[in-house]
N, C-alpha and C. Protein backbone atom coordinates (compact mmCIF):
# COMPACT_ATOMS: atom_id res chain seq x y z
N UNK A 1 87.79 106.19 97.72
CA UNK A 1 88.00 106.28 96.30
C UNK A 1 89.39 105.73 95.97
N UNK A 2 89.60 104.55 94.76
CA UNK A 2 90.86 104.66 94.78
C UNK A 2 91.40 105.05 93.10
N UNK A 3 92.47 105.38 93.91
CA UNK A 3 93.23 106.37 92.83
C UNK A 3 94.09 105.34 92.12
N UNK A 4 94.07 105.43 90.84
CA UNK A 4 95.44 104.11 90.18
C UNK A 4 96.60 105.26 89.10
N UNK A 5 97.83 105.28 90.04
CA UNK A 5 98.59 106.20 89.06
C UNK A 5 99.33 105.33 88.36
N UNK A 6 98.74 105.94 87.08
CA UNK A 6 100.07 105.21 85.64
C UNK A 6 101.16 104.26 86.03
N UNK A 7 101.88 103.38 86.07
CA UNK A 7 102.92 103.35 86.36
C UNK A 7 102.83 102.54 87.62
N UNK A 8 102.08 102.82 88.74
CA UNK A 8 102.21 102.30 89.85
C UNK A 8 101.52 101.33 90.14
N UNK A 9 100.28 100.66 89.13
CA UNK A 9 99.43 100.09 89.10
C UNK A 9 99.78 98.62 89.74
N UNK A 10 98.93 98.00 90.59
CA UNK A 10 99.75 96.36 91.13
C UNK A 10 99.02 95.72 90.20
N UNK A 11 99.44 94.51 89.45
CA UNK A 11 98.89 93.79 88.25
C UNK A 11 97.94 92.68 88.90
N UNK A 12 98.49 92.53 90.39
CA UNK A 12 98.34 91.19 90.97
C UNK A 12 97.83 91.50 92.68
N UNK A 13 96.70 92.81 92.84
CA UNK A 13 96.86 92.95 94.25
C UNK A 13 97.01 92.23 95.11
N UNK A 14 96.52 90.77 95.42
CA UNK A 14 96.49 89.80 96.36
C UNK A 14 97.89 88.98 96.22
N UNK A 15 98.69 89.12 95.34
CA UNK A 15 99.84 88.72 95.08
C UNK A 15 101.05 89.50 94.86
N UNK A 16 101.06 90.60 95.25
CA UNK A 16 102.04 91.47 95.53
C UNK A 16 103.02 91.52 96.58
N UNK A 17 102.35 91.04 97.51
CA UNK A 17 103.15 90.63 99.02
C UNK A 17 103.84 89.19 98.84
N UNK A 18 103.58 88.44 97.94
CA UNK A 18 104.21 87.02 97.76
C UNK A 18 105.32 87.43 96.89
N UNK A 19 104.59 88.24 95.96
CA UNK A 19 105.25 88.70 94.47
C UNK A 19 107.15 89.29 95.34
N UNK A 20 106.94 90.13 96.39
CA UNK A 20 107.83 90.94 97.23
C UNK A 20 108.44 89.73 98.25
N UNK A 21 107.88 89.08 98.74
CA UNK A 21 108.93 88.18 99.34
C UNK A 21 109.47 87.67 98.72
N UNK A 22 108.92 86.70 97.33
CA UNK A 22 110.20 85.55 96.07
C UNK A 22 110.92 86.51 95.88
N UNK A 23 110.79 87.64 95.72
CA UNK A 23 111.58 88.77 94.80
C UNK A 23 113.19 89.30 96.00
N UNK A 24 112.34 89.26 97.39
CA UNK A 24 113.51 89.46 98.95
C UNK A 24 114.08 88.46 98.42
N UNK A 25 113.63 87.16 98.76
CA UNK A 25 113.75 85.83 98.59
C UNK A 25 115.34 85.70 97.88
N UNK A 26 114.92 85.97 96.59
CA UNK A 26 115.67 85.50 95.80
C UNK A 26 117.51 86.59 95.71
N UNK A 27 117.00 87.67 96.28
CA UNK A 27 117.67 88.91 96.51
C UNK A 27 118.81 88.15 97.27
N UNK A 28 118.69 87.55 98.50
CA UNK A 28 119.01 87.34 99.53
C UNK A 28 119.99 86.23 98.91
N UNK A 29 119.43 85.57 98.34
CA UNK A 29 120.11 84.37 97.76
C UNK A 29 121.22 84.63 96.75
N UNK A 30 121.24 85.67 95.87
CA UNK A 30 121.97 86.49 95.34
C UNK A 30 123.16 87.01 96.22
N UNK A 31 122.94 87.64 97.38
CA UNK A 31 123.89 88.55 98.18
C UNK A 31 124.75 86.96 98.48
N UNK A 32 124.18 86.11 99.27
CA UNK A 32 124.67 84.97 99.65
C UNK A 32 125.68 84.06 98.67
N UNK A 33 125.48 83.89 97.50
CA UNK A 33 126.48 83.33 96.97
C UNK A 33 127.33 84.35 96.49
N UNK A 34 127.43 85.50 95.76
CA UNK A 34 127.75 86.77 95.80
C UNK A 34 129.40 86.92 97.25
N UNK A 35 128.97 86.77 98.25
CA UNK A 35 129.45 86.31 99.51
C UNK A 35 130.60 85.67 99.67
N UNK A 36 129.87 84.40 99.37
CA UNK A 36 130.13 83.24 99.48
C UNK A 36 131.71 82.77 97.94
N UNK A 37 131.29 83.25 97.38
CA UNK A 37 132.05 83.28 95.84
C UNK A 37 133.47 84.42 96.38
N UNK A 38 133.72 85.76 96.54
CA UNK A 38 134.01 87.13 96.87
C UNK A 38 135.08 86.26 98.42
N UNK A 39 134.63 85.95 99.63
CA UNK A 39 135.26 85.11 100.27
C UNK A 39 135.98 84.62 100.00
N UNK A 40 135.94 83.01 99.16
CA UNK A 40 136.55 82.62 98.56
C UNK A 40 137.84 83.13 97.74
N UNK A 41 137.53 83.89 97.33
CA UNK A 41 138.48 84.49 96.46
C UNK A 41 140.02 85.09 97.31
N UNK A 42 139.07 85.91 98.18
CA UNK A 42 139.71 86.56 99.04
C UNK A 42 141.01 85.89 99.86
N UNK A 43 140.33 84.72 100.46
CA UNK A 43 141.01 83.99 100.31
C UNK A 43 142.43 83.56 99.94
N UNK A 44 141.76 82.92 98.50
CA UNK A 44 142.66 82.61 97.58
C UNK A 44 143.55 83.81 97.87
N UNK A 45 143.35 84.65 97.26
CA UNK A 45 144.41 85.69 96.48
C UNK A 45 145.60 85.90 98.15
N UNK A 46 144.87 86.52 99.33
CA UNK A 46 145.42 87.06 100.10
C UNK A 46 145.87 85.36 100.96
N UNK A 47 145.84 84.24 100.50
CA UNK A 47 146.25 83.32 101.22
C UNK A 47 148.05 82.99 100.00
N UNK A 48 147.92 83.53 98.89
CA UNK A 48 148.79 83.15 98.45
C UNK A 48 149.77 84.66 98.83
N UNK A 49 149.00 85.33 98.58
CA UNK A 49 150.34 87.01 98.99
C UNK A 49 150.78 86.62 100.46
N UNK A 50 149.74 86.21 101.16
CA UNK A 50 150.79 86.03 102.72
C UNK A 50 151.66 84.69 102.57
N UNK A 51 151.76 83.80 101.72
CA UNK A 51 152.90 82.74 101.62
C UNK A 51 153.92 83.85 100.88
N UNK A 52 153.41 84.46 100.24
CA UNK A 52 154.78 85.61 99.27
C UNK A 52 155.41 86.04 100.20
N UNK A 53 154.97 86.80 101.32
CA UNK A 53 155.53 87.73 101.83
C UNK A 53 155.86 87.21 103.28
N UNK A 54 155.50 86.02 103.96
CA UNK A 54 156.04 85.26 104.76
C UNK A 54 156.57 84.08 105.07
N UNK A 55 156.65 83.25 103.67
CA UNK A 55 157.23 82.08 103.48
C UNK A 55 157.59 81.74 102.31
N UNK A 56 159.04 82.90 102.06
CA UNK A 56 159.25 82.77 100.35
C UNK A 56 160.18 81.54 100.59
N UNK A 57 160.59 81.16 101.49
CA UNK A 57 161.35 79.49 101.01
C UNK A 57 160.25 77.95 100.10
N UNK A 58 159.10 78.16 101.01
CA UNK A 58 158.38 77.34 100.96
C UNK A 58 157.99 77.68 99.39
N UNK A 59 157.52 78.50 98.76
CA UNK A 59 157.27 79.29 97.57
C UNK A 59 158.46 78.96 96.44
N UNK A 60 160.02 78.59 97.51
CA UNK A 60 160.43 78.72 96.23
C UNK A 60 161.15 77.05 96.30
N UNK A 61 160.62 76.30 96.82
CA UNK A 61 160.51 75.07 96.65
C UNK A 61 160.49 74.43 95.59
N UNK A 62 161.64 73.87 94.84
CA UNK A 62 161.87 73.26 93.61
C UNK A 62 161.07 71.71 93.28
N UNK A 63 159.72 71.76 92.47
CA UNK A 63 159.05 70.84 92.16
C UNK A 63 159.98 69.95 90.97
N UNK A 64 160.73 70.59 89.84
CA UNK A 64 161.35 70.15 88.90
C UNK A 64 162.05 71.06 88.53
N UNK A 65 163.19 70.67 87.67
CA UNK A 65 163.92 71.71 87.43
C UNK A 65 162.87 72.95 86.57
N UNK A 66 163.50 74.21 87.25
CA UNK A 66 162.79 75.07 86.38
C UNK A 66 161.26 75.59 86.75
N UNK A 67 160.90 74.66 87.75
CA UNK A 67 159.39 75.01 88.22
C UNK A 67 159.33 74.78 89.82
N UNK A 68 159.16 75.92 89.92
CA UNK A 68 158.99 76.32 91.57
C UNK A 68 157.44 76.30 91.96
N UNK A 69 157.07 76.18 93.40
CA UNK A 69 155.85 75.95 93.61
C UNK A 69 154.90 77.41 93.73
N UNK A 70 155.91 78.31 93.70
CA UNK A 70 155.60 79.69 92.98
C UNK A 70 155.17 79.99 91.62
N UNK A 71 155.91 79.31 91.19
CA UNK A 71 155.16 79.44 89.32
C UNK A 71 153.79 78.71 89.35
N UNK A 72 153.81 77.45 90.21
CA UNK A 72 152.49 76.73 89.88
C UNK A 72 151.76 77.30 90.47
N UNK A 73 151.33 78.07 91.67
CA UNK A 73 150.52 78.78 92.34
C UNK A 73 149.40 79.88 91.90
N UNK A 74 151.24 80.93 91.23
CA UNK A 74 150.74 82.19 90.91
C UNK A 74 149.78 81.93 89.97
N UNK A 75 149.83 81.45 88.56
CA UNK A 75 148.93 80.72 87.88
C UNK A 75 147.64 80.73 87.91
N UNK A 76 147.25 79.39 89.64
CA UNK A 76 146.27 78.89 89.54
C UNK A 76 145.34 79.95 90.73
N UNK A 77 146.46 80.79 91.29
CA UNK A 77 145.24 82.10 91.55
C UNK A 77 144.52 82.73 90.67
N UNK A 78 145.10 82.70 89.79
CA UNK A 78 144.36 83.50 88.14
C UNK A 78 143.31 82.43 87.89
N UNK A 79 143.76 81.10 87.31
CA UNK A 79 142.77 80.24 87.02
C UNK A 79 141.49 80.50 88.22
N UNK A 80 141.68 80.51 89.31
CA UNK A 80 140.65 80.47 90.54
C UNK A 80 139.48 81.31 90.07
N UNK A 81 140.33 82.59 89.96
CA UNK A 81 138.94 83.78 90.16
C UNK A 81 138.47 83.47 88.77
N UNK A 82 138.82 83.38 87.68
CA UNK A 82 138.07 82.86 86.38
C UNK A 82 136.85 81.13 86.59
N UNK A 83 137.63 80.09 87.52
CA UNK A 83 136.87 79.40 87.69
C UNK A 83 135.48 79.72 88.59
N UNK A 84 135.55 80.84 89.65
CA UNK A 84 134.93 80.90 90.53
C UNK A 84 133.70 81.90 89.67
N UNK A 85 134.49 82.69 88.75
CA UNK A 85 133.37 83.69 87.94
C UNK A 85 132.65 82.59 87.33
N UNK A 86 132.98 81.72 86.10
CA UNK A 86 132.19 80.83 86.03
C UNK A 86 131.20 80.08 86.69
N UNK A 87 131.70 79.48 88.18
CA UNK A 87 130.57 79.23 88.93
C UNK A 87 129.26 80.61 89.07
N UNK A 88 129.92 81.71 89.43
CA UNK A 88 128.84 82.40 89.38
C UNK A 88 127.86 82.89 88.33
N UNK A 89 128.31 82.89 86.80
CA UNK A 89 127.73 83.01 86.07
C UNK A 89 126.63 81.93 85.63
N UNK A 90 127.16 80.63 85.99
CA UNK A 90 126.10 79.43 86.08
C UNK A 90 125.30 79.49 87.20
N UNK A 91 125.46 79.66 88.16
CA UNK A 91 124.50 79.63 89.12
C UNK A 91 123.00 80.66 88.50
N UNK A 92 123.67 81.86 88.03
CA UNK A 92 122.73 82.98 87.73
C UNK A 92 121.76 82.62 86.55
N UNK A 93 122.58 81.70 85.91
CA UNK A 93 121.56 81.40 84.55
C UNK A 93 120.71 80.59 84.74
N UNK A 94 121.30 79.61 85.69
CA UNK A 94 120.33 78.32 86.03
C UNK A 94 118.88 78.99 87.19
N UNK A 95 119.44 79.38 88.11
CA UNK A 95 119.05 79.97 89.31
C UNK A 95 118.13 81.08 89.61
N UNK A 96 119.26 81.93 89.18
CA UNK A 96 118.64 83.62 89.70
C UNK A 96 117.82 84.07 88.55
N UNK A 97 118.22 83.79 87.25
CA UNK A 97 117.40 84.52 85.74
C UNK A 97 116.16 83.14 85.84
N UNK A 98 115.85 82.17 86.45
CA UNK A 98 114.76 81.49 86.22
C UNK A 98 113.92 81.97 87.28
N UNK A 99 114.48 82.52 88.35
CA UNK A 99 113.27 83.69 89.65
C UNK A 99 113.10 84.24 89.33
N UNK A 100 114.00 85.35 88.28
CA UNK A 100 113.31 86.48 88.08
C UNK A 100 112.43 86.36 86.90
N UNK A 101 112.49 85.31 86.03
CA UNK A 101 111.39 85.10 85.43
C UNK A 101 109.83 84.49 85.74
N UNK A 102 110.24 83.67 86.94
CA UNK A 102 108.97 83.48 87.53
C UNK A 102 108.51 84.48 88.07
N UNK A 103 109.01 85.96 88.66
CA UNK A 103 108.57 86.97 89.44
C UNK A 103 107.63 87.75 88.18
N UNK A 104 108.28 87.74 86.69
CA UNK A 104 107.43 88.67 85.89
C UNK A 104 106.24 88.07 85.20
């Protein structure tokens, strides 16, 4: 006998197991740039604090008067993680919100 509770119903029995892998699928692909983006960053940020804190000559290296390669840096760590959010927010619109619309 089978029982169908409210709620739990599969819309698509023979396609539920496909339905669950695109859905891993796409999961996976998520964690991965997620990753991949977060790294990066990491990176960035902790590649510029260890020039801070172990090579403040090099840091304070006069590009022009008035602008050290410290001012231009600190900066473009900020710019980074804003550019890198952007990448991720495009990826998701293009990418991840067009799987999960094929999944529903």
């Amino acid at each position: 006998m089978n029982v169908v509770i409210p709620g739990n119903a599969d819309p698509a029995p023979n396609g539920g197991a496909l339905a669950k892998k695109q859905a891993e699928k796409l999961a996976k692909k998520r964690l991965t740039v997620a990753l991949v983006l977060s790294v990066a960053m990491i990176v960035i940020y902790f590649g510029f604090m260890g020039l801070f804190a172990f090579d403040k000559p090099l840091l304070g290296t006069i590009l022009m008067p008035g602008l050290s390669l410290c001012i231009v840096l600190g900066p473009l760590v900020i710019i980074s993680s804003f550019v890198l959010c952007l990448v991720y927010v495009l990826w998701a619109n293009r990418v991840f919100d067009a799987g999960v619309r094929e999944l529903r």
